[in-house]
Protein backbone atom coordinates (compact mmCIF):
# COMPACT_ATOMS: atom_id res chain seq x y z
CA UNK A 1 11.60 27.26 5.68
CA UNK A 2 13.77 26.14 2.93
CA UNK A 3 12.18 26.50 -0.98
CA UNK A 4 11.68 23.05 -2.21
CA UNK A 5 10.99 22.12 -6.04
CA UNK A 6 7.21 21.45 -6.77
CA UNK A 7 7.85 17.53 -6.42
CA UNK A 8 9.35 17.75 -3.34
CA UNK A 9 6.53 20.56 -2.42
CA UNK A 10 3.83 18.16 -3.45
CA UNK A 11 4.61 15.10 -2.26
CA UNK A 12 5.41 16.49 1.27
CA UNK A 13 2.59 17.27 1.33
CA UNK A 14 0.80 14.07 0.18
CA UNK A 15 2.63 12.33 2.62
CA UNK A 16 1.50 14.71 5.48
CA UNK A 17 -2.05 14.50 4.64
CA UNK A 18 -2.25 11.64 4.30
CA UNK A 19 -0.45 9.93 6.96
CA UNK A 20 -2.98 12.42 9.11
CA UNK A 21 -5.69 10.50 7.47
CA UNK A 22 -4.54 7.26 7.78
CA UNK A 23 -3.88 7.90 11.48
CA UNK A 24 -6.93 9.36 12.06
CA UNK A 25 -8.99 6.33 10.32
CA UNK A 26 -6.92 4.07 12.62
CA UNK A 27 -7.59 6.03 15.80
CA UNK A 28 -11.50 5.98 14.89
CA UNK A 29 -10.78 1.89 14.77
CA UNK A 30 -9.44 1.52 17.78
CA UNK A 31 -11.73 3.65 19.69
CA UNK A 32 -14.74 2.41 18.19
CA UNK A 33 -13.64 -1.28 19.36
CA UNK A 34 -12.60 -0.60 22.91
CA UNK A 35 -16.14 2.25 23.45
CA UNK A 36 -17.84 -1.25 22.53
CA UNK A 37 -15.75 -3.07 25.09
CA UNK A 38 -14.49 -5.60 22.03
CA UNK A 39 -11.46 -7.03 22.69
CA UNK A 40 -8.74 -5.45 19.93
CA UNK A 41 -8.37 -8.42 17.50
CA UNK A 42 -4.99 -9.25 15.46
CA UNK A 43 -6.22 -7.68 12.99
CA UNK A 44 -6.80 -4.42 14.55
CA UNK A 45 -2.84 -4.73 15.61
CA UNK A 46 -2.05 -5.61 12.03
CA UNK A 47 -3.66 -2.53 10.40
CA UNK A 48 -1.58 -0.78 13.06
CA UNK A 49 1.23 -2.16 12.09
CA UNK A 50 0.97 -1.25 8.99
CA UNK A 51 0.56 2.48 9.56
CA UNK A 52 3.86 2.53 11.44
CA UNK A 53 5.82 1.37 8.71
CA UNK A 54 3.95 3.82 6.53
CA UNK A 55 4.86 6.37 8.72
CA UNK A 56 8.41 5.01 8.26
CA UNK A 57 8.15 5.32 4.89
CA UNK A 58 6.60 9.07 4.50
CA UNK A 59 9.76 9.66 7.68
CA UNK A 60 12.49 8.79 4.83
CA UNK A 61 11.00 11.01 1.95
CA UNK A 62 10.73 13.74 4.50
CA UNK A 63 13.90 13.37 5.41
CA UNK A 64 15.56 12.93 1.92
CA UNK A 65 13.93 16.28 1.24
CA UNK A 66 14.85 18.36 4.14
CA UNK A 67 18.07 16.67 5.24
CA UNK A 68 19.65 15.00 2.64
CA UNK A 69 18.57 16.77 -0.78
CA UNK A 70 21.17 19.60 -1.14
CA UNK A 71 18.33 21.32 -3.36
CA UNK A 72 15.26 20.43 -1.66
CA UNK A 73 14.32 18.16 -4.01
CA UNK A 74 12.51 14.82 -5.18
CA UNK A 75 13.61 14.93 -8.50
CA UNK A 76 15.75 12.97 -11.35
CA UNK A 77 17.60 15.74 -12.75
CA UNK A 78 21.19 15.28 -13.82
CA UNK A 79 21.36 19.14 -13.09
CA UNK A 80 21.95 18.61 -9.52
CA UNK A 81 24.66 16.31 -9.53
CA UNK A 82 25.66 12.44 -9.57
CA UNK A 83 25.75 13.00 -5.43
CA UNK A 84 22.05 14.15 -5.56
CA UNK A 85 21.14 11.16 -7.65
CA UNK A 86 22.84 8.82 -5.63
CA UNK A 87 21.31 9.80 -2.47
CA UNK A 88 17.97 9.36 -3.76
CA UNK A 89 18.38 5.85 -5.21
CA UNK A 90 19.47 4.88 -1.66
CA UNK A 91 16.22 6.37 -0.50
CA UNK A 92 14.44 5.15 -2.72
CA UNK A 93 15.95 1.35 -2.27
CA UNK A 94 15.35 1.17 0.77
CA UNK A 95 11.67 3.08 0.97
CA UNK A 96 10.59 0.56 -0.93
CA UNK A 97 11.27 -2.57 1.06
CA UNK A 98 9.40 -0.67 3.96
CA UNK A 99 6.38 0.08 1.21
CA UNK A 100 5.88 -3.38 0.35
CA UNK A 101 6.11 -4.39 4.08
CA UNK A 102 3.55 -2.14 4.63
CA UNK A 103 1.53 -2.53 1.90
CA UNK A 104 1.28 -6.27 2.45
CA UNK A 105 0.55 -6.03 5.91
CA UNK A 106 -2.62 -4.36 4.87
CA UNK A 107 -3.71 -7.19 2.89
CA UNK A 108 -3.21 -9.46 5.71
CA UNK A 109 -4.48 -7.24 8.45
CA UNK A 110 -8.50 -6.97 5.83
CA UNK A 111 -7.58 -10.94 5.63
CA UNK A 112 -7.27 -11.89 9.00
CA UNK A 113 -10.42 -9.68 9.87
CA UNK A 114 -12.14 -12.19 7.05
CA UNK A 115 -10.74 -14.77 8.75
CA UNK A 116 -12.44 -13.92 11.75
CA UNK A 117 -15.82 -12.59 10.57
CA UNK A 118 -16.93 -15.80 8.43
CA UNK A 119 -15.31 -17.98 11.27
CA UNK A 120 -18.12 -20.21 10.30
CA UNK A 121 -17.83 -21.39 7.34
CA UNK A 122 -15.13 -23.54 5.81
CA UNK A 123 -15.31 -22.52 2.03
CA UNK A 124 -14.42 -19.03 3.54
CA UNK A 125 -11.93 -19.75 5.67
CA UNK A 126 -9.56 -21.65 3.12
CA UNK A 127 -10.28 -18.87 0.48
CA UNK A 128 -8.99 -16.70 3.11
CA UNK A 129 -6.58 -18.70 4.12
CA UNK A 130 -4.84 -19.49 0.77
CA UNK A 131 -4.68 -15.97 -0.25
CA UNK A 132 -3.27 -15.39 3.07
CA UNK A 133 -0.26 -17.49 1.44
CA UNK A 134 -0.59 -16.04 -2.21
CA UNK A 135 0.41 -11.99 -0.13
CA UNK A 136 2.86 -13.61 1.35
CA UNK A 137 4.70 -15.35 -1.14
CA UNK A 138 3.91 -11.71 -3.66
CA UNK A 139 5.63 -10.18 -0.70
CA UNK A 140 8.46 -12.43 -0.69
CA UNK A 141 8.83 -12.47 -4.38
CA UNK A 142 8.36 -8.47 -5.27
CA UNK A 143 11.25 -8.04 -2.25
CA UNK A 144 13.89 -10.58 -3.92
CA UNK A 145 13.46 -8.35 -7.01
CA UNK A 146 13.63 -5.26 -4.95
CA UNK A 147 16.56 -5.98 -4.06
CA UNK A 148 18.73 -7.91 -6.08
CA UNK A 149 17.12 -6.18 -9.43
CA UNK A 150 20.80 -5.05 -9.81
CA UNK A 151 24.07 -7.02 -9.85
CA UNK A 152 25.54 -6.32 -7.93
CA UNK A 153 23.04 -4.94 -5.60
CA UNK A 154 25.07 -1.48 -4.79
CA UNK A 155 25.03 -0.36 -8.63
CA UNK A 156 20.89 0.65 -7.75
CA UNK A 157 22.43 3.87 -6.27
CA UNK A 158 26.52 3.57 -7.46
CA UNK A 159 25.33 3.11 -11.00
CA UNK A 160 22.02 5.60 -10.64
CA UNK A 161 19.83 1.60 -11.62
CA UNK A 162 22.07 2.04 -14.97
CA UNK A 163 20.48 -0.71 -17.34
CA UNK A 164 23.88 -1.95 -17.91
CA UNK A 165 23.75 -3.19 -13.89
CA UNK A 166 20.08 -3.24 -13.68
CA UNK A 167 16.72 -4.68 -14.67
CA UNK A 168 14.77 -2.33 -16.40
CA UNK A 169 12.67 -0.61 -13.35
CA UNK A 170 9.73 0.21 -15.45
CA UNK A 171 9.02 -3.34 -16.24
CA UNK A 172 9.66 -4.18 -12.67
CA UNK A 173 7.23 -1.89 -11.68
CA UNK A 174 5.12 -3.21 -14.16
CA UNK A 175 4.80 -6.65 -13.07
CA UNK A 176 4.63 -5.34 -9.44
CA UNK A 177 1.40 -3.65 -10.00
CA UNK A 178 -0.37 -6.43 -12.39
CA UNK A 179 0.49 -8.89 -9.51
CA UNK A 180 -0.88 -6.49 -6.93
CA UNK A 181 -3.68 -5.89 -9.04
CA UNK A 182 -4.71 -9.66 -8.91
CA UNK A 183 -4.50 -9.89 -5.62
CA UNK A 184 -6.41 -6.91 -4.58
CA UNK A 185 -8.99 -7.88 -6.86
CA UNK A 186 -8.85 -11.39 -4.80
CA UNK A 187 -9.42 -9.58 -1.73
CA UNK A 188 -12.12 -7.66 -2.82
CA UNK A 189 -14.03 -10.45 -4.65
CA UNK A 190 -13.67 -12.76 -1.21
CA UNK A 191 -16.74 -11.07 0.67
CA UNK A 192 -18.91 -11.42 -2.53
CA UNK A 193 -19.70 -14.54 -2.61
CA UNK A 194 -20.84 -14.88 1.28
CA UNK A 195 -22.76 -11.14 1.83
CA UNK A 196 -25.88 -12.31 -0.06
CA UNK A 197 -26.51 -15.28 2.43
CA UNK A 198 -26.27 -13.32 5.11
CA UNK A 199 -29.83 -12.61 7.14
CA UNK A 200 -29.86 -8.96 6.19
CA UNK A 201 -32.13 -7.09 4.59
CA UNK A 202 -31.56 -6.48 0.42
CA UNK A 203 -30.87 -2.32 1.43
CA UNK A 204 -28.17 -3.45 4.63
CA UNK A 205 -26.51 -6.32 2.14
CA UNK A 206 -26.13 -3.98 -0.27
CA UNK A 207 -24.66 -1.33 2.63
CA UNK A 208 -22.66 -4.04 3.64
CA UNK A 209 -21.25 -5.29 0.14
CA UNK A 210 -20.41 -1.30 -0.54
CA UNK A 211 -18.25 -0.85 2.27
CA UNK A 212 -16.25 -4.28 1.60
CA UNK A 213 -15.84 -2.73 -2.49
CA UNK A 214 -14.74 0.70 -1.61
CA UNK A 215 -11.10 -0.82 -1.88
CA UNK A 216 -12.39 -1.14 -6.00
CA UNK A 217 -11.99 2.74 -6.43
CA UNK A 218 -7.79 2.37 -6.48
CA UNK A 219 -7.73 -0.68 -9.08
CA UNK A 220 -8.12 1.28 -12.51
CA UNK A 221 -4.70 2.91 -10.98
CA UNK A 222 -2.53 -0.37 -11.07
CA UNK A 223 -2.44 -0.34 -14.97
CA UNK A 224 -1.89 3.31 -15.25
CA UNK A 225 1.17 3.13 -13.13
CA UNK A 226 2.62 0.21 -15.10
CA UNK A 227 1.58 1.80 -18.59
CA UNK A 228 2.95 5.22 -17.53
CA UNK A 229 6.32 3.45 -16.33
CA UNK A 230 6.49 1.50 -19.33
CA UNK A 231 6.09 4.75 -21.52
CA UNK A 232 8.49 6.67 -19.67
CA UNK A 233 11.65 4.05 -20.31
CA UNK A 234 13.14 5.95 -17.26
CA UNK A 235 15.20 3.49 -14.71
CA UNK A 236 14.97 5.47 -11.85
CA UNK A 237 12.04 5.55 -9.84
CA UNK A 238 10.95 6.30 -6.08
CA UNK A 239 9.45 3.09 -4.31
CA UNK A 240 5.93 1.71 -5.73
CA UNK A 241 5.39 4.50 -7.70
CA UNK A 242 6.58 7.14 -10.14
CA UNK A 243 6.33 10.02 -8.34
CA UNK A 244 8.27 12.44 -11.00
CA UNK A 245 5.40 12.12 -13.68
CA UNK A 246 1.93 13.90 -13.50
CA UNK A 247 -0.51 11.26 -13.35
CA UNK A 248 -0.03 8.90 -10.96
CA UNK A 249 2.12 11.50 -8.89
CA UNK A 250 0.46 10.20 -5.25
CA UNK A 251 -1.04 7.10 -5.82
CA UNK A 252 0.67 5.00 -2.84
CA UNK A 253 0.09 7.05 -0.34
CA UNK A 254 -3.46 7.59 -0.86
CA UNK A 255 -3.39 3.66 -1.74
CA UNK A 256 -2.39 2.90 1.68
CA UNK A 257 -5.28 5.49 3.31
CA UNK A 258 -8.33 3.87 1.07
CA UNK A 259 -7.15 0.65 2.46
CA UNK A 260 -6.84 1.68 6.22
CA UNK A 261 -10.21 3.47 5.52
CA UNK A 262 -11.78 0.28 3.58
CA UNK A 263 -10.68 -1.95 6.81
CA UNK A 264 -11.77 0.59 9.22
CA UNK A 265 -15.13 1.00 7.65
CA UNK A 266 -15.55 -2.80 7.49
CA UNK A 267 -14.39 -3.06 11.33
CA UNK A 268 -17.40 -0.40 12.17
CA UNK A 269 -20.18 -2.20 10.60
CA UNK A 270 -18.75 -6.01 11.90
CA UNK A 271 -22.05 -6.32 14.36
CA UNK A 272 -24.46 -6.14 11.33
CA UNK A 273 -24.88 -9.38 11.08
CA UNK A 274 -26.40 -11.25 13.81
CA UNK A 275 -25.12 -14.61 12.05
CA UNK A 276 -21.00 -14.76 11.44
CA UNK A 277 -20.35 -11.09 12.77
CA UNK A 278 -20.92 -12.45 16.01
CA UNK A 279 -18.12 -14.62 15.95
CA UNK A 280 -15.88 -11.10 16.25
């Protein structure tokens, strides 16, 4: 096997585990729905969806490190040549459309599960509803600036994202994650207000309202990625994340498993309720 550099090392792995994860946590969904003969919602499909383009995504840095590196490597370093860096900004231009595909499709795949477990009440269903609208137009947004940060849009890998050509990636990244940030914290807060009303028990509504704020473990991440961007001034940068620095080094991926997991572990505990869960 050919010696890769410790980011390529690490985050080939990161990517292996946990695309296993993710798979597994999406297997688990499925099975659980059809061994309770439910019928497999949109939802369900979306979340699935969304781990194929993840797996797309985790497929291109795999690649890039065993095909197309000529070292092996994940790495900004002007040591390996302007043909090295080149190839990596492509990958990395392209990675990141299919990240924010991805990534959005989770948000609408926990949405449209909403959507479908308070079925019955209105307040709920145009809360849901408009921040169905809010992902997509983030999504729409975030990929305009993906990829016409640079003018013209070649100089992201011709020019190595030279600030002369380019916006200045760690802002961009910056204002990616605040923006996700709100909306995640949207998503999360949606299940809040309706949980207490529901004819559980105070020890299952607090089981219940757990499960639905797992996703609440990743936000304190979103500002560390933008303030360790913004500190860093470099203008090169893998998609979503800055995977050449210590600290955040594999927050997207495991981003992308919490929220399979936090969807999955909602879809398992969807006949709780004997009041809107039924409507699933």
């Amino acid at each position: 096997m050919a010696t890769l550099t410790k980011s390529a090392r690490d985050n080939f792995a990161v990517c292996v585990f946990m695309l296993t994860l993710a798979t597994a946590s999406v297997l688990v969904r499925f099975l659980t729905r059809l061994s309770h003969h439910h019928t497999l919602l949109a939802a369900d499909w979306m979340c699935l969806a969304s781990l194929c383009l993840f797996a797309v995504y985790c497929a291109l840095i795999i690649d890039f490190i065993f095909n197309v590196s000529q070292f092996h490597a994940l790495d900004v370093n002007p040591a390996f040549g302007l043909a090295e860096l080149v190839n990596l900004s492509k990958t990395a231009f392209i990675a990141e459309i299919f990240f924010g595909t991805s990534l959005t499709s989770i948000k609408l795949s926990i949405l449209w599960f909403y959507h479908t477990l308070f079925s019955v009440n209105d307040t709920m269903l145009r809360v849901t509803r408009g921040t169905a609208i809010l992902c997509v137009m983030w999504y729409i947004t975030v990929t305009f600036i993906i990829v016409f940060q640079c003018n013209p849009i070649s100089a992201y890998w011709d020019s190595v994202d030279s600030p002369l050509y380019c916006m200045s990636s760690p802002r961009v990244l910056l204002g990616y994650e605040m923006s996700n940030l709100f909306l995640d914290v949207i998503i999360l807060c949606i299940p809040v207000t309706i949980v207490p009303r529901l004819h559980l028990s105070t020890p299952k509504k607090a089981t219940v309202l757990g499960i639905f704020l797992l996703g609440a473990l990743q936000l304190p991440i979103h500002p560390l990625v933008g303030h360790n961007a913004i500190g860093s001034g470099d203008h090169l940068r893998l998609p979503a994340d800055v995977w050449f620095r210590d600290a955040p080094a594999h927050y997207e991926p495991i981003r992308i498993h919490k929220k399979l997991v936090h969807d999955d572990e909602v879809a398992l505990d969807e006949q709780v309720d004997n009041g809107p869960a039924q409507q699933c």
